[in-house]
Protein backbone atom coordinates (compact mmCIF):
# COMPACT_ATOMS: atom_id res chain seq x y z
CA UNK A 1 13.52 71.90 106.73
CA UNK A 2 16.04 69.41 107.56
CA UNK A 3 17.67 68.48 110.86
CA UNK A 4 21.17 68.75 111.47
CA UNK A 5 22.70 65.15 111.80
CA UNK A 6 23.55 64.68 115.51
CA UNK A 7 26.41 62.11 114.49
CA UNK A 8 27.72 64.56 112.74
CA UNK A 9 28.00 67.40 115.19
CA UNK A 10 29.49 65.10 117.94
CA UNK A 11 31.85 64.12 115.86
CA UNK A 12 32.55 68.03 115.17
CA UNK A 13 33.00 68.46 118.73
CA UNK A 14 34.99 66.07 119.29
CA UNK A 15 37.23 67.00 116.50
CA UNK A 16 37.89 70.44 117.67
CA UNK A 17 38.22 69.26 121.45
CA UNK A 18 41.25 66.90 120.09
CA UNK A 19 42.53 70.60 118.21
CA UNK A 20 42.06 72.59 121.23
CA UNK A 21 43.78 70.17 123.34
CA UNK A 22 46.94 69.64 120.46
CA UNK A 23 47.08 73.53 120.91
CA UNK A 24 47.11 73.93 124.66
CA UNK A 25 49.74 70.80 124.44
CA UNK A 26 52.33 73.57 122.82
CA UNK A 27 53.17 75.07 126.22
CA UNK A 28 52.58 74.10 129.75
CA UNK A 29 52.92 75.04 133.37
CA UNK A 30 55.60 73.53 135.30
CA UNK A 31 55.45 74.04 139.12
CA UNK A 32 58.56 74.06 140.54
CA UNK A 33 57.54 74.20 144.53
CA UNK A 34 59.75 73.86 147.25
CA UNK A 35 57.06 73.56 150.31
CA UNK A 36 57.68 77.31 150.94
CA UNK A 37 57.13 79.26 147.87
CA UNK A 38 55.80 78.45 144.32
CA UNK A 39 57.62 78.84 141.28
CA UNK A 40 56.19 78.37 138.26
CA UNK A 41 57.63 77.76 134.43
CA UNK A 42 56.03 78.01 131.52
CA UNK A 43 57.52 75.86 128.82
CA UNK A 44 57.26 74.78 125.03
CA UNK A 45 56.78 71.89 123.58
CA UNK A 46 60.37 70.27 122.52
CA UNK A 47 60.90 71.00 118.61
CA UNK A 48 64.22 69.73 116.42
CA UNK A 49 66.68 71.93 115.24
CA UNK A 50 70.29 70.86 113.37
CA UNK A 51 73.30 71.65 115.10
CA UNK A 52 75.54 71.31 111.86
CA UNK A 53 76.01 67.65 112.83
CA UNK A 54 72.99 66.02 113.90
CA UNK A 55 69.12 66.63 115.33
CA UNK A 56 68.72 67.73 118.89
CA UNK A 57 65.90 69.25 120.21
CA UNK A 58 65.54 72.75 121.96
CA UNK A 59 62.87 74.08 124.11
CA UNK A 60 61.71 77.85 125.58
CA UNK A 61 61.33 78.25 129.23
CA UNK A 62 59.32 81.46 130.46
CA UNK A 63 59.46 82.31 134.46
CA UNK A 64 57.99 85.93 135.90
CA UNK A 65 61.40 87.22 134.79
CA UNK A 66 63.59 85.65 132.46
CA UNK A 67 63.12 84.11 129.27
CA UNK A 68 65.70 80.95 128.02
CA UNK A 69 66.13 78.76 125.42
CA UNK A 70 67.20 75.12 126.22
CA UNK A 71 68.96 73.25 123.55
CA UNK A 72 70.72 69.60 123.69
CA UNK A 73 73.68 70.97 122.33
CA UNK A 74 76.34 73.19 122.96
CA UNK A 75 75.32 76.99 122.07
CA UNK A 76 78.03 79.42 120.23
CA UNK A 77 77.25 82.69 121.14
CA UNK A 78 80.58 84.07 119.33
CA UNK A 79 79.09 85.64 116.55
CA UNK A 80 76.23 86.94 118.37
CA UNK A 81 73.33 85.81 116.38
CA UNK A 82 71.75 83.19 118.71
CA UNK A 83 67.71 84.74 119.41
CA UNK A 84 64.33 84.79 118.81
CA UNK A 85 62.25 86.38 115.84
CA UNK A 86 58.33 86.42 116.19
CA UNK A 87 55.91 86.58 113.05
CA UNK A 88 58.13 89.81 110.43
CA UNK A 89 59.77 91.14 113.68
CA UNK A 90 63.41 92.03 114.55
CA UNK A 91 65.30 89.26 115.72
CA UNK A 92 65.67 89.50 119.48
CA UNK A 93 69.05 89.04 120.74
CA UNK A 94 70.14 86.28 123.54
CA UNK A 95 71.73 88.59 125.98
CA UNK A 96 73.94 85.44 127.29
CA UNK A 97 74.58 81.50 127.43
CA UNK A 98 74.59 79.62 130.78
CA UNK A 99 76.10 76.12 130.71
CA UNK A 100 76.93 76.25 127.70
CA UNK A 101 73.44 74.61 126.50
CA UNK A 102 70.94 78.03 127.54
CA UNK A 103 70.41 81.09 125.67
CA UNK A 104 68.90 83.63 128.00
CA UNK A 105 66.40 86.88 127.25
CA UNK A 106 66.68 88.68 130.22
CA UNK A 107 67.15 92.15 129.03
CA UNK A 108 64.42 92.32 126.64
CA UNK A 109 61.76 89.91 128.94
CA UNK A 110 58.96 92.29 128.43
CA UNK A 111 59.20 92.55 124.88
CA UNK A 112 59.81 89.04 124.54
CA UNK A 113 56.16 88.63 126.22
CA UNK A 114 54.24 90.66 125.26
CA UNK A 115 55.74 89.55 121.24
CA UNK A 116 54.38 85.75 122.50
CA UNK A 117 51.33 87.04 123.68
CA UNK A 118 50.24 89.03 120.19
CA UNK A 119 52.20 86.23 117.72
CA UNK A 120 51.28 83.21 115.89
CA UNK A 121 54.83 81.11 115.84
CA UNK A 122 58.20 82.23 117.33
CA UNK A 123 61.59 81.33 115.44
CA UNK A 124 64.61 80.46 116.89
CA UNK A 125 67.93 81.15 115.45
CA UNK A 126 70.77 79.65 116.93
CA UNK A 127 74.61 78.67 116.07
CA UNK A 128 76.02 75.76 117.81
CA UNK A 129 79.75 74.27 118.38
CA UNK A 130 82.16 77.32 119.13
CA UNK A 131 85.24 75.13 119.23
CA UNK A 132 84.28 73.24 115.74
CA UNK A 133 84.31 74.62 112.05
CA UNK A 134 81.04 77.17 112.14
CA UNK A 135 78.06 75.28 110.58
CA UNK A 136 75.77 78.71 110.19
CA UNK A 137 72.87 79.55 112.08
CA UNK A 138 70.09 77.15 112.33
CA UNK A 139 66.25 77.50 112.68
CA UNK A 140 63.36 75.77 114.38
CA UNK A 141 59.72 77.43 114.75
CA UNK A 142 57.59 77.16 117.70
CA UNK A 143 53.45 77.87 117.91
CA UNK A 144 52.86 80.08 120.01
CA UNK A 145 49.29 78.82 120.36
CA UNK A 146 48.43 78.49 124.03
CA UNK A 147 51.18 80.37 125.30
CA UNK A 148 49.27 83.50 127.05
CA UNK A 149 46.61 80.95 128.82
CA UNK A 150 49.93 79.24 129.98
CA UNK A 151 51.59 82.55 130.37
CA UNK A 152 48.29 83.77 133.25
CA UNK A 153 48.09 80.07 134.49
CA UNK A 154 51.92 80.19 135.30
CA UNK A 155 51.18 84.06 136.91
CA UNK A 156 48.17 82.52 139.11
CA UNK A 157 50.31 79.32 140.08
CA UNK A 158 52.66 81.47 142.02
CA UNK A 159 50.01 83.10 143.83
């Protein structure tokens, strides 16, 4: 009978610690204190998406209510298309845009949630540049590997 090669196993480990930790890196918890009360985010991992004109990056920020979508450019909610589609799922509509650079999921927050918590990768569709000739709707993915251990870790934070 031979022995397993020792070498070899550590080197296993090691490997999936590096995965495990590339994983967890997809989302993290952000806390937001003031000295009086915590406030915790939990928030994706910056991905590029085309707005018609060049690369920008968008992100997803989850708090204990509200779920938004951060983008470097400017969001056209016009043709209301701008949301969120997890795994063969209905796209979830944004319900509105804030400074004219966040989509936000309030309405549908539970949904939205419990979606992350059961998916694999989250798409976002979004249309940028209201005032400028409409470039279509543009797409960028997001794993959502990690997301419920941030998800409780954010819940316990504001404990």
């Amino acid at each position: 009978m031979r022995r397993p090669n020792s070498v070899l196993l550590v080197g296993c480990a090691a490997f999936l610690a590096v995965i495990g930790q590339s994983i967890a890196a997809d989302w993290e918890v952000k806390n937001l204190s003031d000295g009086k009360k915590n406030s915790c985010l939990v928030v994706s991992a910056a991905k590029s998406i085309f707005d018609g004109y060049q690369q920008v990056t968008a992100q997803i920020i989850v708090d204990n209510k509200s779920v938004a979508v951060k983008s470097d450019s400017v969001l056209d909610m016009g043709s209301s298309d701008i949301g969120l589609k997890v795994g063969k799922r209905d796209l979830v509509p944004a319900d509105k845009i804030v400074k004219d650079k966040q989509a936000i999921f309030d309405s549908n927050y539970d949904e939205i949630v419990k979606l992350f918590k059961a998916g694999r990768e989250v798409t976002l569709q979004a249309r940028f540049w209201p005032t400028w000739p409409a470039t279509g709707t543009h797409n960028a993915s997001f794993s959502l590997m990690g997301f419920t251990k941030a998800y409780e870790d954010a819940i316990r934070c504001e404990q």
